[in-house]
Each structure stands twice: as C-alpha cells, then as structure tokens.
C-alpha atoms as a PDB file:
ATOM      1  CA  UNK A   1       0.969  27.044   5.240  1.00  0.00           C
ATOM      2  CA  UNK A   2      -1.882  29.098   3.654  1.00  0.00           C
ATOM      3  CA  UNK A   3      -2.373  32.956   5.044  1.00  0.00           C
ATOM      4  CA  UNK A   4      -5.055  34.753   3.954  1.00  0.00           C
ATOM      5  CA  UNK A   5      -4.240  38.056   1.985  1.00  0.00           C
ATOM      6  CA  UNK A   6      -7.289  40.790   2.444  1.00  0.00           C
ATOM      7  CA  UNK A   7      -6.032  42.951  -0.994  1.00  0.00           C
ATOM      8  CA  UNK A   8      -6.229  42.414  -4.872  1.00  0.00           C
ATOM      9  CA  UNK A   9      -2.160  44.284  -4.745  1.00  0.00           C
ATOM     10  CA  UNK A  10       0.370  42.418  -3.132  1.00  0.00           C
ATOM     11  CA  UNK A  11       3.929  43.443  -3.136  1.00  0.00           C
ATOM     12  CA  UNK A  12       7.132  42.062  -0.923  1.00  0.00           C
ATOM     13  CA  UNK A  13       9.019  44.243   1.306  1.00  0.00           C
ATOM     14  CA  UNK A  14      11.801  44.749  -0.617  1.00  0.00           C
ATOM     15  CA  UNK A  15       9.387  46.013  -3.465  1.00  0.00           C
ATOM     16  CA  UNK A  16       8.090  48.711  -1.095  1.00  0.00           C
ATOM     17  CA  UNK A  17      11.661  49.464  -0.077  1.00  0.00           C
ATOM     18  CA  UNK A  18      12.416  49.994  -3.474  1.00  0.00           C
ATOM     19  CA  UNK A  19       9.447  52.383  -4.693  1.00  0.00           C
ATOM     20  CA  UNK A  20       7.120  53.040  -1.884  1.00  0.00           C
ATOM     21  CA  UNK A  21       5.135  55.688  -3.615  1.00  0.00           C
ATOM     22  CA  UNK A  22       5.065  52.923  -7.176  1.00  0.00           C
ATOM     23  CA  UNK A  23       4.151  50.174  -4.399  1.00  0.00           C
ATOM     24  CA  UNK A  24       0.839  52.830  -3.220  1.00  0.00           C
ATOM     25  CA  UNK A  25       0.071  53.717  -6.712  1.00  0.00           C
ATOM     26  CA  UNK A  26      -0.348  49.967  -7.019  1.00  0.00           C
ATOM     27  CA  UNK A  27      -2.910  49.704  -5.173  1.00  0.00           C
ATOM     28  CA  UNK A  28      -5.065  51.870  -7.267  1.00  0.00           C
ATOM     29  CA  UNK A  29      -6.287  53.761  -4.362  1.00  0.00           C
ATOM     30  CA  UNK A  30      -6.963  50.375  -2.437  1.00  0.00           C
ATOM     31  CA  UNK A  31      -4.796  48.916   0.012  1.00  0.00           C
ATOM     32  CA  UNK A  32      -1.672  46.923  -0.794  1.00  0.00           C
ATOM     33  CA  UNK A  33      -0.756  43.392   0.909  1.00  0.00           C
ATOM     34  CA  UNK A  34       2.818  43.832   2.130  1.00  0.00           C
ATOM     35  CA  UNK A  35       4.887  40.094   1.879  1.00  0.00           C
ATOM     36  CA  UNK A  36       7.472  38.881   4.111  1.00  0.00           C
ATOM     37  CA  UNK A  37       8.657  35.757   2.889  1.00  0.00           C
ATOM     38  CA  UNK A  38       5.190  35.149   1.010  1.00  0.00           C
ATOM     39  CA  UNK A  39       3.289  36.111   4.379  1.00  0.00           C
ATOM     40  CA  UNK A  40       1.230  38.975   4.939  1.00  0.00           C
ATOM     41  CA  UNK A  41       3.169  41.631   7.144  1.00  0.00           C
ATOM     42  CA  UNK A  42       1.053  44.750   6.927  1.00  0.00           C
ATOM     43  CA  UNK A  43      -1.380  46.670   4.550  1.00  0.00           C
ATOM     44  CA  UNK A  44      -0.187  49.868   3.344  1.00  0.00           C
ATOM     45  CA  UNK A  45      -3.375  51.659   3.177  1.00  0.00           C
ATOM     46  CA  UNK A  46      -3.611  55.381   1.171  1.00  0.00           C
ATOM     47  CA  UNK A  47      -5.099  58.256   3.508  1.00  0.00           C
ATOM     48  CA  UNK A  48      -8.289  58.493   1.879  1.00  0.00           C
ATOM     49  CA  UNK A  49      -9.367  54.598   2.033  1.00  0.00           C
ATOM     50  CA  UNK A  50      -8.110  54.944   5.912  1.00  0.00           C
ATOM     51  CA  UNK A  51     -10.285  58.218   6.195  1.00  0.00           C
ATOM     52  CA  UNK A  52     -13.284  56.358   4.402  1.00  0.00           C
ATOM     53  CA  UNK A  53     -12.678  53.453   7.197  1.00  0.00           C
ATOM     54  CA  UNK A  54     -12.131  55.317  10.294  1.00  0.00           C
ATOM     55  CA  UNK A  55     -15.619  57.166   9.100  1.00  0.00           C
ATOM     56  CA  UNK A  56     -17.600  53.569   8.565  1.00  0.00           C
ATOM     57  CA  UNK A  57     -16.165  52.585  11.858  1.00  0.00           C
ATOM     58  CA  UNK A  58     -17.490  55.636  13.675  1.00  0.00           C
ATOM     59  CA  UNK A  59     -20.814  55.262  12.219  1.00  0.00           C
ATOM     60  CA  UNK A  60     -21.278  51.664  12.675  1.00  0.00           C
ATOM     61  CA  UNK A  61     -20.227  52.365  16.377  1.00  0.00           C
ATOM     62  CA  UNK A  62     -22.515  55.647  16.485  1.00  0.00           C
ATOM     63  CA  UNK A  63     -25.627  52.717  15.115  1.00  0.00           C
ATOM     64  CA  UNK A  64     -24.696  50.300  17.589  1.00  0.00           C
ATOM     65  CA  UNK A  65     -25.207  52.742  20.142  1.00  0.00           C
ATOM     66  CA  UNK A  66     -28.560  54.316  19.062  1.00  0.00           C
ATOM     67  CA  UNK A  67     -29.643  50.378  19.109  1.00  0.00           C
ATOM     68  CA  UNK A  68     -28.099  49.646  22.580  1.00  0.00           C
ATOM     69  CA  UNK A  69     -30.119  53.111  23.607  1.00  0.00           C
ATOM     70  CA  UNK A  70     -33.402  52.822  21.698  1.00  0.00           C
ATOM     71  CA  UNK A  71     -35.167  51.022  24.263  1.00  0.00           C
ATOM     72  CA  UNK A  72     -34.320  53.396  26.963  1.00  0.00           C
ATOM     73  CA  UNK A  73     -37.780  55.315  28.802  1.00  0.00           C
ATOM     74  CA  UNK A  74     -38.233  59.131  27.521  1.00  0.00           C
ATOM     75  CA  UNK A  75     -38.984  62.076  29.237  1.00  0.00           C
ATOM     76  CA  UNK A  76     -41.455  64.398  27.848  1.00  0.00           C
ATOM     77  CA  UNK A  77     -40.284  68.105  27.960  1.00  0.00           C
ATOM     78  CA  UNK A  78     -42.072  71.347  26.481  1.00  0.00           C
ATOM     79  CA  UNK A  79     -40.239  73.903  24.562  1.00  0.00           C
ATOM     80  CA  UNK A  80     -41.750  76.241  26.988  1.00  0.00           C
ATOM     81  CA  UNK A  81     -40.021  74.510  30.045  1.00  0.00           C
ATOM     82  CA  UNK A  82     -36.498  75.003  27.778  1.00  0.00           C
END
C-alpha cells in the first residue's frame, strides 16, 4: 500500500526515540515525516514553521471572511455624529 508522505525528512520512530532534537535538526527547519512501519504517523513540526502556519491559517480565514462580508449594505456615518 502507497501513503503519501507531505515532507522532504522522513525518519522512523525509533530514530526520533533515539535523537529527537538530531531527528528536528533534520528537518532543516521544515517538518519531519515520522514512520511507523514505513507509514506516516505524525509530522514533527519546529515552533517557528507551526507559528508561520497557524499565522497563514488565520489570515486565509480573516480573507475568507472579508469575502463572505464584502457584499454586505453600508451605513454612512459622519465623524461629527462619532
């Protein structure tokens, strides 16, 4: 059966057991495929490509919002009536 691994790294559990910090530094600052019995488990992703996600993730959810609201009537207000 054929699994499709999302990472350039891939290293088996027992690897990361081993050396988990050798396993991260693997990755080059990308994530790392984690194997179990040649099938993906889990990604070990380093805090700043999670950060970088989690921020791409709020912003694409942020732009689908503006585009859900774009369409919605305005209200004209003076600075005056503020």
């Amino acid at each position: 059966m054929t699994h499709v691994v999302l990472s350039q790294v891939v290293a088996s559990i027992s690897e990361l057991k081993k050396n988990p910090m050798g396993t991260v530094a693997a990755g080059g600052g990308l994530s790392v495929a984690i194997l179990n019995r040649n099938e993906p488990a889990f990604y070990c992703v380093p805090a700043k490509e999670y950060e970088a996600l989690m921020d791409r993730l709020e912003d694409m959810e942020l732009a689908a919002l503006c585009r859900e609201r774009e369409n919605d009537p305005t209200i004209k207000v003076s600075l005056d009536d503020l």
